[in-house]
Protein backbone atom coordinates (compact mmCIF):
# COMPACT_ATOMS: atom_id res chain seq x y z
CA UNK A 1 -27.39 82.68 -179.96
CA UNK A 2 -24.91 80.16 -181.13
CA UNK A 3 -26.68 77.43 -183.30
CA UNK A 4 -26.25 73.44 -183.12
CA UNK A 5 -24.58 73.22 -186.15
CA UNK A 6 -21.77 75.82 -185.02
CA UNK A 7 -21.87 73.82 -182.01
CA UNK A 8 -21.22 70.86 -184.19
CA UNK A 9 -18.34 72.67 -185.79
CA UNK A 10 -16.95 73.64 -182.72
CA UNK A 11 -16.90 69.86 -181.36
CA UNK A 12 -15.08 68.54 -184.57
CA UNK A 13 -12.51 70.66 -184.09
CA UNK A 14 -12.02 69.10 -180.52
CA UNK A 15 -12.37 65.67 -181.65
CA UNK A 16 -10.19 65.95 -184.19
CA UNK A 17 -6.64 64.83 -183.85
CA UNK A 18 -5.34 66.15 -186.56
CA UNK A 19 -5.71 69.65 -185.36
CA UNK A 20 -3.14 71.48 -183.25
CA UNK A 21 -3.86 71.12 -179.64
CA UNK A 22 -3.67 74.65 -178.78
CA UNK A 23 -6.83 74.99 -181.70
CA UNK A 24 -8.77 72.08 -179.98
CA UNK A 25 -8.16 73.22 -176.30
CA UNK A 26 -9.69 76.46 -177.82
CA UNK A 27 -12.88 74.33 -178.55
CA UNK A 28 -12.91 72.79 -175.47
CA UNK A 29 -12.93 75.85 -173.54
CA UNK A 30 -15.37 77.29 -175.88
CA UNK A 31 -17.76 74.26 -175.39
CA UNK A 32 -17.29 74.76 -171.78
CA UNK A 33 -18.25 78.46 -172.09
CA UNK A 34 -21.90 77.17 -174.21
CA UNK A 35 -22.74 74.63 -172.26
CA UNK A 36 -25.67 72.39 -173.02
CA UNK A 37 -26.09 68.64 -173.74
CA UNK A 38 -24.18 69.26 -177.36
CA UNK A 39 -21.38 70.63 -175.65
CA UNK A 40 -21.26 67.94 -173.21
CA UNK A 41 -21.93 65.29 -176.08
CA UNK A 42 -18.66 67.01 -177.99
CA UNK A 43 -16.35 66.48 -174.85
CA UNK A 44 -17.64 63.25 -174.04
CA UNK A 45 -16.91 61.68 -177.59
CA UNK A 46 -12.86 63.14 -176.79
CA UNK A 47 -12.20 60.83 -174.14
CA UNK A 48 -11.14 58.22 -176.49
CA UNK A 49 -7.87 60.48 -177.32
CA UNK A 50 -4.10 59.77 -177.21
CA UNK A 51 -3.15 62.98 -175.26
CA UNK A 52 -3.79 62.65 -171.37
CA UNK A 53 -3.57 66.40 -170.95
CA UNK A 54 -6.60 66.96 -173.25
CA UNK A 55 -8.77 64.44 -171.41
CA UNK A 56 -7.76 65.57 -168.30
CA UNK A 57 -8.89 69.06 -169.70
CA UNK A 58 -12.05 67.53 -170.64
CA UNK A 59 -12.88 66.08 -167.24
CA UNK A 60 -11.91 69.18 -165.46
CA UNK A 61 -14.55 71.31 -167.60
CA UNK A 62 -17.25 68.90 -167.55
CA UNK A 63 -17.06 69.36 -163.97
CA UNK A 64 -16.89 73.12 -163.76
CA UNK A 65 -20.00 73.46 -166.16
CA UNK A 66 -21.74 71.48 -163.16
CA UNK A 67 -24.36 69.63 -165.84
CA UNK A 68 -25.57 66.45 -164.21
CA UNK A 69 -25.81 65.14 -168.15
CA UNK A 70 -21.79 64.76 -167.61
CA UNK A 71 -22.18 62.66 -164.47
CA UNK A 72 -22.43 59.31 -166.94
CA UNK A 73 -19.46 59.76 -168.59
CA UNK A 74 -17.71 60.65 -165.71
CA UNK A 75 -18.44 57.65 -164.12
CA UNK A 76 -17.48 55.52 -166.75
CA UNK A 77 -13.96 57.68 -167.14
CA UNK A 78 -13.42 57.45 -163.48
CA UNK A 79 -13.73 53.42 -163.88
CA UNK A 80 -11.85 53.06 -166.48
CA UNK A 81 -8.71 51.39 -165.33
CA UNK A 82 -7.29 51.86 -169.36
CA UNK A 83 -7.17 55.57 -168.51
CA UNK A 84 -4.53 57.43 -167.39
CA UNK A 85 -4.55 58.34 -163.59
CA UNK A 86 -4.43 61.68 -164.16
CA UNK A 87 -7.68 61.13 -166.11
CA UNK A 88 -9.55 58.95 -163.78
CA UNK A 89 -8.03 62.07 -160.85
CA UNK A 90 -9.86 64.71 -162.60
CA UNK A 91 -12.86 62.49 -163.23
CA UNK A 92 -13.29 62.26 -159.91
CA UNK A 93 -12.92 65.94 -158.52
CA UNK A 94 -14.95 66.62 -161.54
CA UNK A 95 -18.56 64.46 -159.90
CA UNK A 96 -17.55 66.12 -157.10
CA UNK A 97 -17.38 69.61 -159.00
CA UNK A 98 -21.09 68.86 -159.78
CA UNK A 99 -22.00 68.60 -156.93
CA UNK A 100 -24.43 66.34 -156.31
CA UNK A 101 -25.28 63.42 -153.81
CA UNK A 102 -26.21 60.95 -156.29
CA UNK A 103 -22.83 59.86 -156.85
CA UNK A 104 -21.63 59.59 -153.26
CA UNK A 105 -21.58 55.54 -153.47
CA UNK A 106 -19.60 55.77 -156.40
CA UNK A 107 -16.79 58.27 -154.89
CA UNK A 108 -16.91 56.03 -152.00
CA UNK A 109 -15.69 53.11 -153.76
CA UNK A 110 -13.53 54.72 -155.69
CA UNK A 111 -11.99 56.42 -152.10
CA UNK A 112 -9.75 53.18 -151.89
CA UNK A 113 -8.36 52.98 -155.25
CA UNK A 114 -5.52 51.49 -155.63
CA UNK A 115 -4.02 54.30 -157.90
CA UNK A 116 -3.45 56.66 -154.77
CA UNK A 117 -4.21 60.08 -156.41
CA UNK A 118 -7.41 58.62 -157.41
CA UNK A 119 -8.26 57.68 -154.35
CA UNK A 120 -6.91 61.25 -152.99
CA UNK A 121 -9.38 62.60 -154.95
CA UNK A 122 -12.27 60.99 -154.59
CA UNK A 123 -11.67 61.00 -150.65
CA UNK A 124 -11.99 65.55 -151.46
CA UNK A 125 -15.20 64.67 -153.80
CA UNK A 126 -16.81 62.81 -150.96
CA UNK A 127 -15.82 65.53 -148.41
CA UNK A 128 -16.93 67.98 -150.51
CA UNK A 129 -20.27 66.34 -150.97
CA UNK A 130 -20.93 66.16 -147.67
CA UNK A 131 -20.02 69.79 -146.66
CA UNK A 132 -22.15 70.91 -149.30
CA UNK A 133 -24.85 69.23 -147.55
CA UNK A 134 -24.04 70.24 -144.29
CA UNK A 135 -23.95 74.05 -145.43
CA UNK A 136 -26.92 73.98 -148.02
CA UNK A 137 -24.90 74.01 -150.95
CA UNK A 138 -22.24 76.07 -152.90
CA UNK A 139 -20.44 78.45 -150.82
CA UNK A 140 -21.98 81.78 -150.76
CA UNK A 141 -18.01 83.55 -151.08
CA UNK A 142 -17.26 82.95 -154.51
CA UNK A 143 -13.56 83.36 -155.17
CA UNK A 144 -11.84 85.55 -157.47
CA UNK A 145 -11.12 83.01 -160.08
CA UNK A 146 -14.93 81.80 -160.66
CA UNK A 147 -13.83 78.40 -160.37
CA UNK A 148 -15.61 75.07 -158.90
CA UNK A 149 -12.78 74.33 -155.89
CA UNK A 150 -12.53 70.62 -154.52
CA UNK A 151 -13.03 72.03 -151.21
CA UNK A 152 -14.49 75.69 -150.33
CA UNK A 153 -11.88 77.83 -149.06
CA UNK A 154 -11.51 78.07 -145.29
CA UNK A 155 -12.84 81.54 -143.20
CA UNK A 156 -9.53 81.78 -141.53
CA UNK A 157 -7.68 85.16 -143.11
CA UNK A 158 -4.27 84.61 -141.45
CA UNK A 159 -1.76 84.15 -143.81
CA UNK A 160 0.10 82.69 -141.39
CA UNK A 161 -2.13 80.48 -139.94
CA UNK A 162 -3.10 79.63 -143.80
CA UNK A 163 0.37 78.15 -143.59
CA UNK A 164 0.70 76.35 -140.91
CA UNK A 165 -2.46 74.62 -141.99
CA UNK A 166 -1.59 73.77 -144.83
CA UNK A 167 2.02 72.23 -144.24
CA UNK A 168 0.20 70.23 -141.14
CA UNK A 169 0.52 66.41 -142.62
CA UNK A 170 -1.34 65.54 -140.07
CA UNK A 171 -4.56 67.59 -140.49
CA UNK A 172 -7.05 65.83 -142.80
CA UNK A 173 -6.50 66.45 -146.80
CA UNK A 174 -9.42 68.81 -147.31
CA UNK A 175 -8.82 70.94 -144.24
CA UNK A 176 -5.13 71.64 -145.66
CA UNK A 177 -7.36 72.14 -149.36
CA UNK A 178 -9.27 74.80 -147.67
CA UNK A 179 -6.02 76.46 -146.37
CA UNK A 180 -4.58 76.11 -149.68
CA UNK A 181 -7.57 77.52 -151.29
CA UNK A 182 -8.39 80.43 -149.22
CA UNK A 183 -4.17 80.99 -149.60
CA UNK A 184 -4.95 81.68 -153.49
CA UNK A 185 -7.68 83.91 -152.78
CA UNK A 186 -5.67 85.99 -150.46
CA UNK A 187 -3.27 86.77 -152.91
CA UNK A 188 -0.10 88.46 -152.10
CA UNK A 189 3.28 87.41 -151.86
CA UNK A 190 3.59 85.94 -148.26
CA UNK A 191 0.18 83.63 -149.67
CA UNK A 192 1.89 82.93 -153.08
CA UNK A 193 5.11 82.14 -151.07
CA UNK A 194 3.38 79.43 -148.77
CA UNK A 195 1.86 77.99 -151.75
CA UNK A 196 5.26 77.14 -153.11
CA UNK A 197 6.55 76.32 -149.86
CA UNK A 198 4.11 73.12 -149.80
CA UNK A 199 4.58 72.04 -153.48
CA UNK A 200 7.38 70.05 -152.62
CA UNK A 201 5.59 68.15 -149.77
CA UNK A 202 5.48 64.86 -150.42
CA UNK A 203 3.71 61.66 -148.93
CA UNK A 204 5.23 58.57 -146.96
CA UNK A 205 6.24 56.44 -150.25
CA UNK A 206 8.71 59.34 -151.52
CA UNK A 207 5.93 59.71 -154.18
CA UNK A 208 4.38 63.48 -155.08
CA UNK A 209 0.94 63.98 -152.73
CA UNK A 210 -1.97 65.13 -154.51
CA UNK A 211 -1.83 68.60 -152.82
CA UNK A 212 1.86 69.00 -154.04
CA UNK A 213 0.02 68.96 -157.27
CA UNK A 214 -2.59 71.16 -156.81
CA UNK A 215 -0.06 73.51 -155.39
CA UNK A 216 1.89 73.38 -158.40
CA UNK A 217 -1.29 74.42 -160.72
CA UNK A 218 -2.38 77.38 -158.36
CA UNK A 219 0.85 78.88 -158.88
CA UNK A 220 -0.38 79.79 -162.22
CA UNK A 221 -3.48 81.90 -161.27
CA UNK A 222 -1.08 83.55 -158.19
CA UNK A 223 2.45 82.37 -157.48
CA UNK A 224 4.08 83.70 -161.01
CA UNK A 225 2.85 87.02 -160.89
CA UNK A 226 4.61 87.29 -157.30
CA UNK A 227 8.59 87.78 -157.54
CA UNK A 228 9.96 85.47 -155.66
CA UNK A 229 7.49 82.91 -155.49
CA UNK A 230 6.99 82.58 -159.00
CA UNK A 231 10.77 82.43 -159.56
CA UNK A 232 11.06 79.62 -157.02
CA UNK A 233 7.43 77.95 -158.50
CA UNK A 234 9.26 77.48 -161.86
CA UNK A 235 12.62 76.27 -160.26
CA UNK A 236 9.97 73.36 -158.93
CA UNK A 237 8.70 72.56 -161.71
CA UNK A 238 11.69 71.59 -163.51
CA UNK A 239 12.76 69.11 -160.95
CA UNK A 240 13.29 65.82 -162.35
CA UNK A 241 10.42 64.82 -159.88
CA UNK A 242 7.63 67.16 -160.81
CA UNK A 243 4.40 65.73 -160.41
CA UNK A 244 2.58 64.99 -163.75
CA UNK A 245 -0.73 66.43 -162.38
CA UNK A 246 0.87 70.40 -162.62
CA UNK A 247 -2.30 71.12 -165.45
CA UNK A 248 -4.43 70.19 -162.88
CA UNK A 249 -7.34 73.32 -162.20
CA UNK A 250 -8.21 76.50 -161.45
């Protein structure tokens, strides 16, 4: 049983910007791991950092530990114009992450954004929300990775047909998140190789789409560890147009 103050010491580790960042993302994830309102008071206080990658860290786990005690600061993150986009992004997929109804208005609003990954996301938080309540909750698969998805994967098992969803531009965002999800689950090469075949997708504007960037990160879990597809993941991700939301989850 881990006590408040080791808790405490834990959370001034994280807070504290004079420690390396590979020490502090090690209290993060630990903090994640114990859970609790002192965890979630630690995390909170970090959102006042320099580094964007932290507090997009810190979003992205108070949304996996699915505490509604997080769902304040979340809000106020997701708001926050100040913050980085990237931020505000996994703000948003993080009240969705929890899960619950109460902050459907708010993901609404926030569904127009101006900042359009922002707006990306929240659109997946409120679609998420809403298939959660038309299916009684959390999906009763749970994936390998243990994560909390934006969307739940899809029941098709067709590689192929994975695919094709998934490159389909003109299917709605969270049906090609389910493809792209239930892709990763699959596992395999063929699934690793359509994952990096729709990183490089990208929207109208020329500018990298949201699922380009979730793409990117589930080559991590997946893509490297298959040949080919992890070879031509990294040759992505040195492009001089990578999208700056690669960290994003799972």
């Amino acid at each position: 049983m881990v006590t408040e103050q080791e808790v405490d010491a834990i959370g001034q580790t994280l807070v504290d910007p004079q420690q390396p960042l590979q020490a502090r993302f090690r209290a993060l994830f630990t903090l994640r791991g114990l859970g609790g309102p002192g965890a979630i008071s630690w995390i909170s206080q970090a959102f006042s950092d320099d580094s964007a990658l932290l507090k997009h860290e810190l979003a992205y786990c108070l949304g996996q530990m699915q505490d509604v005690r997080a769902i304040p600061v979340l809000v106020d993150v997701l708001r926050d114009t100040h913050q980085e986009p990237m931020v505000r992004h996994e703000a948003g997929e993080a009240l969705g992450a929890i899960g619950k109804l109460e902050v459907l208005e708010i993901l609404k609003q926030y569904s127009t954004d101006p900042v359009v990954e922002v707006a990306e996301t929240c659109q997946l938080a409120v679609r998420r929300l809403e298939w959660l309540q038309q299916h009684g909750g959390e999906p009763a698969v749970v994936g390998p990775y243990l994560s909390v998805d934006p969307a739940p994967p899809a029941e098709e098992q067709d590689v192929g047909r994975l695919r094709e969803a998934l490159l389909d531009e003109a299917r709605p965002l969270f049906d090609r998140y389910r493809a792209m999800f239930a892709l990763r689950n699959t596992g395999g090469k063929e699934a690793a190789l359509a994952l990096a075949e729709g990183v490089p997708r990208l929207t109208g504007d020329g500018q990298p789409s949201l699922t380009w960037a979730e793409g990117g990160g589930l080559q991590g879990p997946r893509g490297c560890r298959e040949g080919d597809a992890g070879e031509r993941s990294v040759g992505l991700s040195s492009q001089k147009t990578q999208c700056r939301f690669v960290f994003s989850d799972s």
